[in-house]
Structure formats: structure tokens, C-alpha cells
N, C-alpha and C. Protein backbone atom coordinates (compact mmCIF):
# COMPACT_ATOMS: atom_id res chain seq x y z
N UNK A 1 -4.24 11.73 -11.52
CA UNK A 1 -4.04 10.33 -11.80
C UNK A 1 -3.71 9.55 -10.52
N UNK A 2 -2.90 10.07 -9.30
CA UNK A 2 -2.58 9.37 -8.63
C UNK A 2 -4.01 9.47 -7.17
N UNK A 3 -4.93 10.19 -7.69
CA UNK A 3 -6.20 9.63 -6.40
C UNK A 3 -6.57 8.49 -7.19
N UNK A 4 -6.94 8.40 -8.14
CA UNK A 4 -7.42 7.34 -8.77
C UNK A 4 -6.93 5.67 -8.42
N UNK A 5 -5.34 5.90 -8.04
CA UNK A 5 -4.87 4.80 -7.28
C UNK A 5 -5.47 4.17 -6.31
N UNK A 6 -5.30 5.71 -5.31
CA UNK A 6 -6.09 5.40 -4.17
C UNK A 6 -7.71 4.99 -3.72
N UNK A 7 -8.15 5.74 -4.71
CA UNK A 7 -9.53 5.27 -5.07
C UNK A 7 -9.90 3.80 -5.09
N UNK A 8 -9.01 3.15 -6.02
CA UNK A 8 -8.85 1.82 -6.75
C UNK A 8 -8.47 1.04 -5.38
N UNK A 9 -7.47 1.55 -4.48
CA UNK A 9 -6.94 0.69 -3.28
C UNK A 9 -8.53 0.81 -2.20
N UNK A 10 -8.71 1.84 -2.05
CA UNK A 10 -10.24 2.00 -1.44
C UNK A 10 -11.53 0.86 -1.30
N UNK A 11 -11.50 0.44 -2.93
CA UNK A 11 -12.22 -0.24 -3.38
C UNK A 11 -12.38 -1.43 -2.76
N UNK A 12 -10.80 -1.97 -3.36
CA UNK A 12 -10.23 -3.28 -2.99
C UNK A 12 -10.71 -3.53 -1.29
N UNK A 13 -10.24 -2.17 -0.68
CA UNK A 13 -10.61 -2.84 0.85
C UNK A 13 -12.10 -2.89 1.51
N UNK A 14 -12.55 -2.39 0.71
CA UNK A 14 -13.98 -2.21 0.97
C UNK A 14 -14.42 -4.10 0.62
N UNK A 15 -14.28 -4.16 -0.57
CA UNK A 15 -14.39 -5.42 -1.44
C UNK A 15 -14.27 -6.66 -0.11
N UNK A 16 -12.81 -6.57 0.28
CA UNK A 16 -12.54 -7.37 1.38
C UNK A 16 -13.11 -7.32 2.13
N UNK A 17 -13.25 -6.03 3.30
CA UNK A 17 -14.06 -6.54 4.47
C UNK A 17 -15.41 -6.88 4.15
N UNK A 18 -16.00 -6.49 2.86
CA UNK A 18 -17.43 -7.05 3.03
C UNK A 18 -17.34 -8.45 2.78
N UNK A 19 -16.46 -9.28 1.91
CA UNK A 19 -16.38 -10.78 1.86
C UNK A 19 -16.09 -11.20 3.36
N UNK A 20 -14.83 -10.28 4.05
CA UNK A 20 -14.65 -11.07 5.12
C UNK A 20 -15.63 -11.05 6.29
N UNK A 21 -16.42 -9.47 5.96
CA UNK A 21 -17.57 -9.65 7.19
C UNK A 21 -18.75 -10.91 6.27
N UNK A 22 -18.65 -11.35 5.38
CA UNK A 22 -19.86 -12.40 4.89
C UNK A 22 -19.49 -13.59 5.64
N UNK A 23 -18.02 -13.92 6.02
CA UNK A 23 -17.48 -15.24 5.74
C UNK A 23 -17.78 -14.95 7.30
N UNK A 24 -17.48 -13.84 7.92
CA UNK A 24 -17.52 -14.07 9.41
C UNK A 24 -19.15 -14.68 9.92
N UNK A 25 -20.05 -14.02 9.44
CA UNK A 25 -21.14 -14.33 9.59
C UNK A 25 -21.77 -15.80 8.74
N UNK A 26 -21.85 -16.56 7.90
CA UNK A 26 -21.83 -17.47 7.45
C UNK A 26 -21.02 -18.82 7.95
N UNK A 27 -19.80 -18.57 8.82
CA UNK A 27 -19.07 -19.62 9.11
C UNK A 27 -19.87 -20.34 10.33
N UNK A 28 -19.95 -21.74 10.51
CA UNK A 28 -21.06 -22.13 11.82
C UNK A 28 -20.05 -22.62 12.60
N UNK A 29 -18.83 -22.45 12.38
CA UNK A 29 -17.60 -23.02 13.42
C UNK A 29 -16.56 -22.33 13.54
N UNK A 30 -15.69 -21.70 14.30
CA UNK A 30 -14.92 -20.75 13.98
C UNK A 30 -13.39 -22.02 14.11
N UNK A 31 -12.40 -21.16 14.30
CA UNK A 31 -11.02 -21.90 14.14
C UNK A 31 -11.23 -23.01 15.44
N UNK A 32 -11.35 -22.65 16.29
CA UNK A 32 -10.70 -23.22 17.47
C UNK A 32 -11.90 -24.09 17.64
N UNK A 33 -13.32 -24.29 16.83
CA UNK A 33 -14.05 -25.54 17.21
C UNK A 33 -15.66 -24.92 17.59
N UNK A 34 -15.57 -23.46 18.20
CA UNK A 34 -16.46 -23.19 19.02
C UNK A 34 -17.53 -22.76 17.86
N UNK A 35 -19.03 -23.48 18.24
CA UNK A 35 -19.98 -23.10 17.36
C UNK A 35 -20.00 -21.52 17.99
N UNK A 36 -20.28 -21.07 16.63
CA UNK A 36 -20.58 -19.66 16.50
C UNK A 36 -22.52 -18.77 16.50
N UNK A 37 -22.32 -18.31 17.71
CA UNK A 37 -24.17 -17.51 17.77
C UNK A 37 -24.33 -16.92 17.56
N UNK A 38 -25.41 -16.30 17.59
CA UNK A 38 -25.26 -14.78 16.70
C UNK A 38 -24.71 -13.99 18.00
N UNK A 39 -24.53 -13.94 18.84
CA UNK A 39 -23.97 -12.80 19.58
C UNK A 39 -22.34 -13.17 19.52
N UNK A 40 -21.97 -14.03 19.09
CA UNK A 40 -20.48 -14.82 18.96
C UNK A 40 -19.86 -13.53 17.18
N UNK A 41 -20.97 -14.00 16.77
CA UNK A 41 -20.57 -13.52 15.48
C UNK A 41 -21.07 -11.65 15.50
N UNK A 42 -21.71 -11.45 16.21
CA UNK A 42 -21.66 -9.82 16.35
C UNK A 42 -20.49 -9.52 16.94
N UNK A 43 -19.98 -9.65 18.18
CA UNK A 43 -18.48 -9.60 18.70
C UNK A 43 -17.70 -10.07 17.77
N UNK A 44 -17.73 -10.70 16.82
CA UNK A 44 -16.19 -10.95 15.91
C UNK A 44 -16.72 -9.78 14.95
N UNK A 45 -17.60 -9.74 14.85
CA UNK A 45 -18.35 -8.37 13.42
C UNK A 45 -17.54 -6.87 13.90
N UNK A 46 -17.84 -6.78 15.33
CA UNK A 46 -17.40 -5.73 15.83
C UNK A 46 -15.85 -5.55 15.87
N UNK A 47 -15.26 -6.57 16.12
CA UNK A 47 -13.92 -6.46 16.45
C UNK A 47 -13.66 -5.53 15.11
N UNK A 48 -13.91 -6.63 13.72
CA UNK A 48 -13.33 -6.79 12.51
C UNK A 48 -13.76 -5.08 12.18
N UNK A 49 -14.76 -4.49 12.34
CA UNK A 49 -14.98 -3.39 11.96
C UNK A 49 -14.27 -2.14 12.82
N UNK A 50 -14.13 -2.34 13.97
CA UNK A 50 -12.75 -1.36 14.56
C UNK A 50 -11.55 -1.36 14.41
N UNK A 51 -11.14 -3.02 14.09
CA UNK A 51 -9.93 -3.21 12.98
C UNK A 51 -9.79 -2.59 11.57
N UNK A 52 -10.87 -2.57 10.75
CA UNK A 52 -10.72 -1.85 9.72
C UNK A 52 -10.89 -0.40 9.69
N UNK A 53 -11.99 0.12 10.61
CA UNK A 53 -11.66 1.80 11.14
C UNK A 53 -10.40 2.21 11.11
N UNK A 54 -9.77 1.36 11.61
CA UNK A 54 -8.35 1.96 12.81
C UNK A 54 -7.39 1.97 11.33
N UNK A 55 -7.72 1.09 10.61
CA UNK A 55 -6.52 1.08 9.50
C UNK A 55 -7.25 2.44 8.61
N UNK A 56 -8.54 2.89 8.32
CA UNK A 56 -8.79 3.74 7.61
C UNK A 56 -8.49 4.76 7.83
N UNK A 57 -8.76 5.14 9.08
CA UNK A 57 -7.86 6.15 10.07
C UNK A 57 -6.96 6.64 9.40
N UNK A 58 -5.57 5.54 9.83
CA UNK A 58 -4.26 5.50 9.42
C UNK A 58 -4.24 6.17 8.11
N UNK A 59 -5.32 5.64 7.10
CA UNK A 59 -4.74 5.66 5.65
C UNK A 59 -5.32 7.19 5.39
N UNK A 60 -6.27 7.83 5.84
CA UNK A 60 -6.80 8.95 5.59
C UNK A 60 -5.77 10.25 6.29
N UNK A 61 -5.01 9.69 7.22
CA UNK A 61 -4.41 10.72 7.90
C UNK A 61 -2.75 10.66 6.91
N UNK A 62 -2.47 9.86 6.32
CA UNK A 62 -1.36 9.74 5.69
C UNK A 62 -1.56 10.25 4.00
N UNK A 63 -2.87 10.15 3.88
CA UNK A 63 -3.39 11.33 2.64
C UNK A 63 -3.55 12.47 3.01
N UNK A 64 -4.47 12.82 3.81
CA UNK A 64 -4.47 14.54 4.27
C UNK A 64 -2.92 14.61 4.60
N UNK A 65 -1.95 14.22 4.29
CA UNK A 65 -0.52 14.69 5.44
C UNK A 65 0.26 14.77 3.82
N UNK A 66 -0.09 13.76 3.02
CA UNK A 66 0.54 14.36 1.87
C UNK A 66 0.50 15.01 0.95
N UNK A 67 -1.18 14.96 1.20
CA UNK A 67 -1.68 15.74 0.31
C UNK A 67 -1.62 17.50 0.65
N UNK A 68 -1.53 18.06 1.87
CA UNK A 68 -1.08 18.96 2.54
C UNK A 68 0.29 19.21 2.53
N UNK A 69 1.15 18.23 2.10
CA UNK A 69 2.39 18.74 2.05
C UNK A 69 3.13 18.92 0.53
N UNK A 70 1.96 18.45 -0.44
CA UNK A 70 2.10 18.86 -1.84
C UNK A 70 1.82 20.06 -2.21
N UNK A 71 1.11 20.76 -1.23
CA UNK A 71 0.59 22.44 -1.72
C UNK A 71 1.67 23.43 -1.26
């Protein structure tokens, strides 16, 4: 019962970065004013996707660690 949580949290973040990689690519102005090109918006694509690696990372190594320490 309790992967199923995680499963469910999985989802959710998946859910997000694909809205937030839509919104990144769709937006024609970013915060600070600067029109956005496509090589503008591949570098923010990229960032956002080593940002979310780095947290999956995290979250996969804190399952194998408990899940290893339940056996």
C-alpha cells in the first residue's frame, strides 16, 4: 500500500514538469521582459530538466535507503 503513495507522488511530478516544461516553451516573454528564442527556451528546458533529475535522484536514493533498511 505504501508504493502506491509513492507511485501517486511520481505521477503528480511528472504531471508538473510536463505543464511546467509546456508553459516554459509557450511563454513569448519571460519574467524579466526578455523575448524568449528558441535557443532561450532550450537553455531554460535544460536547466528545468537537471533540476528535476537532481530532485529524482534524491527521491530514488531515499527509497532504495528505506526500502533496504526495511528488509
Amino acid at each position: 500500500m505504501k508504493t502506491n503513495g509513492w507511485k501517486i507522488v511520481q505521477i503528480v511530478q511528472l504531471v508538473l514538469f510536463v505543464c511546467f516544461s509546456v508553459f516554459l516553451f509557450l511563454r513569448p516573454v519571460d519574467g524579466h521582459g526578455a523575448v524568449q528564442t528558441p535557443e532561450v527556451k532550450l537553455i531554460s528546458f535544460a536547466i528545468w530538466t537537471i533540476f528535476y533529475l537532481g530532485v529524482l535522484v534524491v527521491e530514488w536514493l531515499v527509497y532504495a535507503i528505506v526500502r533496504h533498511s526495511k528488509k
